[in-house]
PDB file of N, CA and C in Angstrom:
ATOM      1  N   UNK A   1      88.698  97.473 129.834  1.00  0.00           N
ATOM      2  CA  UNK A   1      90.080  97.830 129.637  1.00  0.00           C
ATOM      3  C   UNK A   1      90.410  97.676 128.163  1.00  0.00           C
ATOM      4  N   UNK A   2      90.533  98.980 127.461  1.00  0.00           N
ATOM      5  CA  UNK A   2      91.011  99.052 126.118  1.00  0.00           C
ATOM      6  C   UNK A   2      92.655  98.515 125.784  1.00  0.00           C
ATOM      7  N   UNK A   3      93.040  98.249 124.627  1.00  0.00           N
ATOM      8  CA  UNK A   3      94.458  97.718 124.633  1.00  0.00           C
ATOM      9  C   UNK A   3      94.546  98.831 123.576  1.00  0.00           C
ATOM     10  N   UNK A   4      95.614  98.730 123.363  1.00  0.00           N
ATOM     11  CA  UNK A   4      96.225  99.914 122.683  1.00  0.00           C
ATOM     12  C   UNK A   4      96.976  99.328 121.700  1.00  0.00           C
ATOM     13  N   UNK A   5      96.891  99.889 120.440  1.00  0.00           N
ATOM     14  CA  UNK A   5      96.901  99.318 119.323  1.00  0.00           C
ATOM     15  C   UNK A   5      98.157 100.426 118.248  1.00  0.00           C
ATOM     16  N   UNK A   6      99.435 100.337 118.274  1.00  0.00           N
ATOM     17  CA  UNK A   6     100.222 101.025 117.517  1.00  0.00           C
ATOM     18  C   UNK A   6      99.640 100.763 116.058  1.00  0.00           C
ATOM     19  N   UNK A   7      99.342 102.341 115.288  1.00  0.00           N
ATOM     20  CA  UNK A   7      98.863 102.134 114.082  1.00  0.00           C
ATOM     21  C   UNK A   7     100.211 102.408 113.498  1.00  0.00           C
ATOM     22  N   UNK A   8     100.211 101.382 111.879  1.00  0.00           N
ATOM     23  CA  UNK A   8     101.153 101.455 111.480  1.00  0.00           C
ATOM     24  C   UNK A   8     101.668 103.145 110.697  1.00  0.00           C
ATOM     25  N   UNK A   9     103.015 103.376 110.511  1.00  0.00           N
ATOM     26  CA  UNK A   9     103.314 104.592 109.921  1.00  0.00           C
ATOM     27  C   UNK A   9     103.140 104.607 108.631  1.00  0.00           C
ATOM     28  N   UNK A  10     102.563 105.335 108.180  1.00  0.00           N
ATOM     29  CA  UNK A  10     102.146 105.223 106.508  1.00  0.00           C
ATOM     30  C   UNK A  10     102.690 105.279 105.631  1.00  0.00           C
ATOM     31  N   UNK A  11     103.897 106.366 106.303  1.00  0.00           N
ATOM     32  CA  UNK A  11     105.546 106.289 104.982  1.00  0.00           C
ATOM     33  C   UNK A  11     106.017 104.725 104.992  1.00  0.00           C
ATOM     34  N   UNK A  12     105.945 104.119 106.162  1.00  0.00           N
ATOM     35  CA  UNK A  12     106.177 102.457 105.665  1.00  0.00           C
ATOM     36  C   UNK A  12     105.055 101.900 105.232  1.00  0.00           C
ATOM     37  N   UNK A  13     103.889 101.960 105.159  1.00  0.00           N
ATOM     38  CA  UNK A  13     103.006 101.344 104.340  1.00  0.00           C
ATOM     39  C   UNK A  13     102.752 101.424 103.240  1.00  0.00           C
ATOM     40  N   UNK A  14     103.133 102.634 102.925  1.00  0.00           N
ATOM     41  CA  UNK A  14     103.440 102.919 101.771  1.00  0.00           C
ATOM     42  C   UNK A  14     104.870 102.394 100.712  1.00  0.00           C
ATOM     43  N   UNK A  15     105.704 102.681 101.647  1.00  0.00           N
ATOM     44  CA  UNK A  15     107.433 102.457 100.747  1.00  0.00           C
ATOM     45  C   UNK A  15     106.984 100.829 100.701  1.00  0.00           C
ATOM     46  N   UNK A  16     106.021 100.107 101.723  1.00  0.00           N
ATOM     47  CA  UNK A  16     106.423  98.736 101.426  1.00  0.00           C
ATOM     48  C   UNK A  16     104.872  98.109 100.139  1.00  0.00           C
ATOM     49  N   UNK A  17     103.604  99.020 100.051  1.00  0.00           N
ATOM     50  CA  UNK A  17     103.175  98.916  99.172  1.00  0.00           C
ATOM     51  C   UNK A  17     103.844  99.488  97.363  1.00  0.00           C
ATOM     52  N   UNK A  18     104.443 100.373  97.534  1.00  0.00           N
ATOM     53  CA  UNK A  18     105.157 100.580  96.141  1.00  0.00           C
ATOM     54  C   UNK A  18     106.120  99.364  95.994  1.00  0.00           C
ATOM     55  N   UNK A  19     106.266  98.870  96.641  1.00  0.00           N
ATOM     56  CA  UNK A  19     107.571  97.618  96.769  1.00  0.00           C
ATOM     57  C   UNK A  19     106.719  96.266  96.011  1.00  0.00           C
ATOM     58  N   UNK A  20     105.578  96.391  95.688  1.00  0.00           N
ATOM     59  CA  UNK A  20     104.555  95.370  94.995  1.00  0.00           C
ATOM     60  C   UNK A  20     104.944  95.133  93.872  1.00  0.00           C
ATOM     61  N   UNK A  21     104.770  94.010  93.284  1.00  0.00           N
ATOM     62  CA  UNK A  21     104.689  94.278  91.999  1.00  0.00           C
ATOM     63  C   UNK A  21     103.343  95.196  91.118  1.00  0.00           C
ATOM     64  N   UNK A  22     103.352  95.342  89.743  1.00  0.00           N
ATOM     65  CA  UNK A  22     102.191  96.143  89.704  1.00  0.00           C
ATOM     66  C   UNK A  22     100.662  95.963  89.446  1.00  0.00           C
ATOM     67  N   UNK A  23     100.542  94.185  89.578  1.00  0.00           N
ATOM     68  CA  UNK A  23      99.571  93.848  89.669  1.00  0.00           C
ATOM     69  C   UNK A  23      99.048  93.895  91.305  1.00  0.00           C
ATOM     70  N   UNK A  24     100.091  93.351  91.876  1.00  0.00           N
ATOM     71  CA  UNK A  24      99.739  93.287  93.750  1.00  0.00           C
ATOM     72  C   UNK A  24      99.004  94.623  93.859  1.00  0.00           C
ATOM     73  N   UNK A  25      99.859  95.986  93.181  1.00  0.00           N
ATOM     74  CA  UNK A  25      99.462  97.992  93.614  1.00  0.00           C
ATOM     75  C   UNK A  25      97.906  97.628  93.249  1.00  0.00           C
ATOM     76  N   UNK A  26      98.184  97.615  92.088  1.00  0.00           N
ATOM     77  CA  UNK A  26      96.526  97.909  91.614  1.00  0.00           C
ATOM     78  C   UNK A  26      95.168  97.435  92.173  1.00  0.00           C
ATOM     79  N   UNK A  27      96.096  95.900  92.394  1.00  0.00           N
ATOM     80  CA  UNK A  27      94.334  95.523  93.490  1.00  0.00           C
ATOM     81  C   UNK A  27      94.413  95.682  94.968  1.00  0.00           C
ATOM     82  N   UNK A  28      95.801  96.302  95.581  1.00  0.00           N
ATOM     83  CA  UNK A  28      95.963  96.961  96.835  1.00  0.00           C
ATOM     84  C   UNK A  28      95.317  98.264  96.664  1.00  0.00           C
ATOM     85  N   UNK A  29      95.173  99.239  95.667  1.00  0.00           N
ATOM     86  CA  UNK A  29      94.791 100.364  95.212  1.00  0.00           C
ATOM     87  C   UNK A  29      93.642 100.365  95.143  1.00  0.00           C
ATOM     88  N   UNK A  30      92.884  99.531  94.548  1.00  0.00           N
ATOM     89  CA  UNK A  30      91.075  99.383  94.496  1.00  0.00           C
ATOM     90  C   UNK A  30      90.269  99.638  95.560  1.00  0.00           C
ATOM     91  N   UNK A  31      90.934  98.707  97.024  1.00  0.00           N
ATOM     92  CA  UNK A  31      89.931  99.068  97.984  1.00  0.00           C
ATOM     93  C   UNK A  31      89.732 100.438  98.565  1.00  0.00           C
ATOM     94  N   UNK A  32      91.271 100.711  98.875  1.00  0.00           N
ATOM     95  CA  UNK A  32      91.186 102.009  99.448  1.00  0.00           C
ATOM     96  C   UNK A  32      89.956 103.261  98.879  1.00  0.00           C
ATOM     97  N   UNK A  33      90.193 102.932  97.311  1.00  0.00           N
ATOM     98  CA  UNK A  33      89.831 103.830  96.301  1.00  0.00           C
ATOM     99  C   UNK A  33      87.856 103.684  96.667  1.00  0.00           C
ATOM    100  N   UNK A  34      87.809 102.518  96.449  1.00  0.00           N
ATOM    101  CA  UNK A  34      86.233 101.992  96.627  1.00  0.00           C
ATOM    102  C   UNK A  34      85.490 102.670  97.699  1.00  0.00           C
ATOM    103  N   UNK A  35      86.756 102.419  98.806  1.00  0.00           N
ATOM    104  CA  UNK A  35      85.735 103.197 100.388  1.00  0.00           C
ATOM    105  C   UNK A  35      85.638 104.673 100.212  1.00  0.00           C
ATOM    106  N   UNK A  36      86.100 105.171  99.630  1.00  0.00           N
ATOM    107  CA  UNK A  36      86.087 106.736  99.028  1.00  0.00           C
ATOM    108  C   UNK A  36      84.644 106.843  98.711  1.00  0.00           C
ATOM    109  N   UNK A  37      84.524 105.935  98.212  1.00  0.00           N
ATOM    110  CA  UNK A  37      82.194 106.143  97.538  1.00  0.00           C
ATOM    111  C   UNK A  37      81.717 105.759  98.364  1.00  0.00           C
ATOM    112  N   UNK A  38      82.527 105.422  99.796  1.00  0.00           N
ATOM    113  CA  UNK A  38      81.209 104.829 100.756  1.00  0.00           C
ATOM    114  C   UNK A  38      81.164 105.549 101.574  1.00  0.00           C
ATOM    115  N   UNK A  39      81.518 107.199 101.747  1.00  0.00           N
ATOM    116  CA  UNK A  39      81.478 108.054 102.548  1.00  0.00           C
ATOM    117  C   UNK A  39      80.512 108.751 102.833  1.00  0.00           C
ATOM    118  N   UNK A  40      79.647 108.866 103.645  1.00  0.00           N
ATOM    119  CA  UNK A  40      78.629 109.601 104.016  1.00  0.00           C
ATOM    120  C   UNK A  40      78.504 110.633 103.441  1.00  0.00           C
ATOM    121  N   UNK A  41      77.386 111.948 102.692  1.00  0.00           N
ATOM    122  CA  UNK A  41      77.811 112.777 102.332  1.00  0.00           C
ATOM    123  C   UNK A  41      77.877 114.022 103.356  1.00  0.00           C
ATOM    124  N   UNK A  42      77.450 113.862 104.621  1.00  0.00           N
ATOM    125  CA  UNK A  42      78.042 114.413 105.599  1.00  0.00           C
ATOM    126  C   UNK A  42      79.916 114.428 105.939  1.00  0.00           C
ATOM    127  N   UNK A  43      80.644 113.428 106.102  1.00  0.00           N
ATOM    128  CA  UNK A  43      81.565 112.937 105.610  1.00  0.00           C
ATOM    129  C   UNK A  43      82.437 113.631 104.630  1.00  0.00           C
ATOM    130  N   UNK A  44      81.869 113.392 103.562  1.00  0.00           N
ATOM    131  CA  UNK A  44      82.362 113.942 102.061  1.00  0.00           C
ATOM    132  C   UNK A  44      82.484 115.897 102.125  1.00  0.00           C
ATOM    133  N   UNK A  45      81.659 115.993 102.825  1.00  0.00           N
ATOM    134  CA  UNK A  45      81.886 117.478 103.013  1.00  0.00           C
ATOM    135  C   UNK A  45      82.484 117.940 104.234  1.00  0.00           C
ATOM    136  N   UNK A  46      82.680 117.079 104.978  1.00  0.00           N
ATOM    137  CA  UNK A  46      83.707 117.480 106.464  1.00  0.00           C
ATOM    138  C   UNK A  46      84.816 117.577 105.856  1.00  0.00           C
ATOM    139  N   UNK A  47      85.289 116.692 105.010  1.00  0.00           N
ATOM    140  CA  UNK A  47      86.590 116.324 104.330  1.00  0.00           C
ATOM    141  C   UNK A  47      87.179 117.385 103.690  1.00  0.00           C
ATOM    142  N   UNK A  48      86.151 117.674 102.668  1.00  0.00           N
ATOM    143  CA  UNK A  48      86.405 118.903 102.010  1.00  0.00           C
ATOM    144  C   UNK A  48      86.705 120.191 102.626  1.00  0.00           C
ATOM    145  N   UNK A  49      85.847 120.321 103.722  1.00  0.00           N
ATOM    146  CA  UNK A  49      85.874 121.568 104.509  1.00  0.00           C
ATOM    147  C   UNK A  49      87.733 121.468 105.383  1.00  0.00           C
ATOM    148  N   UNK A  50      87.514 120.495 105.501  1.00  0.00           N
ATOM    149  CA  UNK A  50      88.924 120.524 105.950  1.00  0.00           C
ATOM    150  C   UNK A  50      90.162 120.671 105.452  1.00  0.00           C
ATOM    151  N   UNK A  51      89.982 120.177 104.326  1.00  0.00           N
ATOM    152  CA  UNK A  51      91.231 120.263 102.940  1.00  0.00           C
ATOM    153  C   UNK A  51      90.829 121.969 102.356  1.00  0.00           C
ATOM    154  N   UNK A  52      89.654 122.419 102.413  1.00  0.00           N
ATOM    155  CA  UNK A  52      90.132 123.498 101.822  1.00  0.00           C
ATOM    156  C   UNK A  52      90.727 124.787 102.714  1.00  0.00           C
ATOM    157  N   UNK A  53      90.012 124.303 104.627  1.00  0.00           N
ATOM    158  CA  UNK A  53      90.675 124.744 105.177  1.00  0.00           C
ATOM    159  C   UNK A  53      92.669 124.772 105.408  1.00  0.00           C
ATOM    160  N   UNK A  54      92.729 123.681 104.885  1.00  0.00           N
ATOM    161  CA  UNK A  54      94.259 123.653 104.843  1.00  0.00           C
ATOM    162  C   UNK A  54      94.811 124.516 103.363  1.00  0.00           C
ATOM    163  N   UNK A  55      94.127 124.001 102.540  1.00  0.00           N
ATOM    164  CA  UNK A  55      94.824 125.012 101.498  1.00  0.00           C
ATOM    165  C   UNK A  55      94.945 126.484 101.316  1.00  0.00           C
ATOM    166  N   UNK A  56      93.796 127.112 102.047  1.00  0.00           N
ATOM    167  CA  UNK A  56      93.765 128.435 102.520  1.00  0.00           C
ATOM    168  C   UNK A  56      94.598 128.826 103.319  1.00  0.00           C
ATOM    169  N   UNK A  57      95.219 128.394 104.364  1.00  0.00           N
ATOM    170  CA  UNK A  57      96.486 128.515 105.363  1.00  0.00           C
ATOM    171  C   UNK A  57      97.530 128.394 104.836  1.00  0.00           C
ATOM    172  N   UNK A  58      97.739 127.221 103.954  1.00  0.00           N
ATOM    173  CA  UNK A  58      98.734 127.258 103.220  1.00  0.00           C
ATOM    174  C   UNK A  58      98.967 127.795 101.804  1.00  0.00           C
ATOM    175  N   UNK A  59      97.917 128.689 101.749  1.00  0.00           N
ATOM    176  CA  UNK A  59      98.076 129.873 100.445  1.00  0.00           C
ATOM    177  C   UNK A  59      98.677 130.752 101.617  1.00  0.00           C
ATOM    178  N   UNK A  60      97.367 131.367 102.435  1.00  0.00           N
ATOM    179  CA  UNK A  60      98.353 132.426 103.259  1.00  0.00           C
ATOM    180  C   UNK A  60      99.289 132.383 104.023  1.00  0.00           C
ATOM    181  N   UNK A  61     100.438 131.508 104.054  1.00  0.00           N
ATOM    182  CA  UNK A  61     101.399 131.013 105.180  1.00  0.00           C
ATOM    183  C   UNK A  61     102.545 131.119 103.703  1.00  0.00           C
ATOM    184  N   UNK A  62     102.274 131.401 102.504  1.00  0.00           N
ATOM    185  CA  UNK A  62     103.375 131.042 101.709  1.00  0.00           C
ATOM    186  C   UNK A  62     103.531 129.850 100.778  1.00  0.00           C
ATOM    187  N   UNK A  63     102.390 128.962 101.339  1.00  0.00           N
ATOM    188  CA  UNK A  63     103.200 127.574 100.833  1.00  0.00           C
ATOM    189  C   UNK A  63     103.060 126.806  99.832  1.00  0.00           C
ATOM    190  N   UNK A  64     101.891 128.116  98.970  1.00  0.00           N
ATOM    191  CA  UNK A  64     101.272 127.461  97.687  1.00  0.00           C
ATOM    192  C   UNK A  64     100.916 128.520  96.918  1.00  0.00           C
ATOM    193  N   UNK A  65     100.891 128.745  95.428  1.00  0.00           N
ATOM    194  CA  UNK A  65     100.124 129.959  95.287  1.00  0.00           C
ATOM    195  C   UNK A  65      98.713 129.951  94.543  1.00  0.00           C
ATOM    196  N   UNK A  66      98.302 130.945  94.247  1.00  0.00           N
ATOM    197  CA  UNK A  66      97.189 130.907  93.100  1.00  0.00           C
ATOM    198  C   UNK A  66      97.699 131.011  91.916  1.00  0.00           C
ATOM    199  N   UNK A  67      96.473 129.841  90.915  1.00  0.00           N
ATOM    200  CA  UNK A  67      96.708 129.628  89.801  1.00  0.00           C
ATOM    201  C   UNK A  67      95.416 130.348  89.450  1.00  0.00           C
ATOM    202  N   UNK A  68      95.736 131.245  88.074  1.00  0.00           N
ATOM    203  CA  UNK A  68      93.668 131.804  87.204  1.00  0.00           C
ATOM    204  C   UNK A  68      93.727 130.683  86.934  1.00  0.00           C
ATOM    205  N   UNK A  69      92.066 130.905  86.756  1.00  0.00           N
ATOM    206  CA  UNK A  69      91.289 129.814  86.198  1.00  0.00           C
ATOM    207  C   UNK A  69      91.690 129.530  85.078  1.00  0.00           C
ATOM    208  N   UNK A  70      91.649 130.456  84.300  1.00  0.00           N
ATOM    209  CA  UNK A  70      92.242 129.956  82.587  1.00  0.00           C
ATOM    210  C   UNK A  70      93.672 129.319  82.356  1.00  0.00           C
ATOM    211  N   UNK A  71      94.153 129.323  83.423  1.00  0.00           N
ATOM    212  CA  UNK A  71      95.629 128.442  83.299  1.00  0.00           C
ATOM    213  C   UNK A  71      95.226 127.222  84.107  1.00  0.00           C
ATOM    214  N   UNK A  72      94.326 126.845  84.676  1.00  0.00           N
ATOM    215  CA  UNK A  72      93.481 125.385  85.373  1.00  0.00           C
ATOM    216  C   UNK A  72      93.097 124.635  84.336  1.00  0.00           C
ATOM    217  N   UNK A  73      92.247 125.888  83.278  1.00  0.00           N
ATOM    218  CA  UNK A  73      91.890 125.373  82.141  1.00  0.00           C
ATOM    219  C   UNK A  73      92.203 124.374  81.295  1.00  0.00           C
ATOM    220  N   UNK A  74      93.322 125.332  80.738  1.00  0.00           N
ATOM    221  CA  UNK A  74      93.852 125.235  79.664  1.00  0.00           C
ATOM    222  C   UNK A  74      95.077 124.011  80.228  1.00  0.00           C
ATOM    223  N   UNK A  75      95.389 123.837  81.335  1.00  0.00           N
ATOM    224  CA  UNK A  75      96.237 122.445  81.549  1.00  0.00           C
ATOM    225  C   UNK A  75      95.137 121.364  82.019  1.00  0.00           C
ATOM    226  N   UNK A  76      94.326 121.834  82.351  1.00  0.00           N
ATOM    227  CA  UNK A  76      93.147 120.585  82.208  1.00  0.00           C
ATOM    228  C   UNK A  76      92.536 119.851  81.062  1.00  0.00           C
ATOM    229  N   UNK A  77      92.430 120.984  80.052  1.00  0.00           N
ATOM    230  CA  UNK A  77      92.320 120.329  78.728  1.00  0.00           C
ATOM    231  C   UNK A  77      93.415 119.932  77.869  1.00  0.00           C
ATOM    232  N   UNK A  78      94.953 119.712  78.229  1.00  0.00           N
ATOM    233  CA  UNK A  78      95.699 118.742  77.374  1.00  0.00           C
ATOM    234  C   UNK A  78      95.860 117.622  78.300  1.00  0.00           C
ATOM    235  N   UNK A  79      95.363 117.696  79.627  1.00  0.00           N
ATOM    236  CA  UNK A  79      95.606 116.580  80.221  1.00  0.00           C
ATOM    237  C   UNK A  79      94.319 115.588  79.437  1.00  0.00           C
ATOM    238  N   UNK A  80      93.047 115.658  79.243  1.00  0.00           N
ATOM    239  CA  UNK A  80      92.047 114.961  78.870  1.00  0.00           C
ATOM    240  C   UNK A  80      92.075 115.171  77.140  1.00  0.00           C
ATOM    241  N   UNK A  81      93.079 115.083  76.851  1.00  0.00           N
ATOM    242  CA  UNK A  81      93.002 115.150  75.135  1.00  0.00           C
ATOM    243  C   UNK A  81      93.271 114.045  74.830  1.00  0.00           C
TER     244      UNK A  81
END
């Protein structure tokens, strides 16, 4: 007999992690960030496949548009200047 376990809502895990000070964020921020490299690379590409499946729906549904590459670019390189 399994028990059932309410997972918490993330808009409150969130509103109550920004509520940190900004040393508490940052090393609340690390782990999450860390398990990101511990993803299978099976995993790592389900993920992807799935996110780009969403962004494709939500190009064609309206809800985002295309950017050219040379405007990816060119705001990619004053961001790393």
């Amino acid at each position: 007999m399994g028990v059932d376990v309410e997972m918490p809502d993330p808009a409150e895990v969130l509103k109550d992690a920004l509520s940190l000070d900004v040393r508490d964020r940052a090393a609340l921020a690390q782990r999450p960030l860390a398990s990101l490299d511990e993803l299978s690379e099976e995993e790592a590409e389900r993920l992807w496949a799935e996110e780009a499946q969403r962004r494709r729906e939500d190009y064609h549904a309206g809800r985002s548009r295309a950017v050219p590459a040379e405007e990816v670019a060119k705001r990619a390189a004053k961001l790393f200047r």
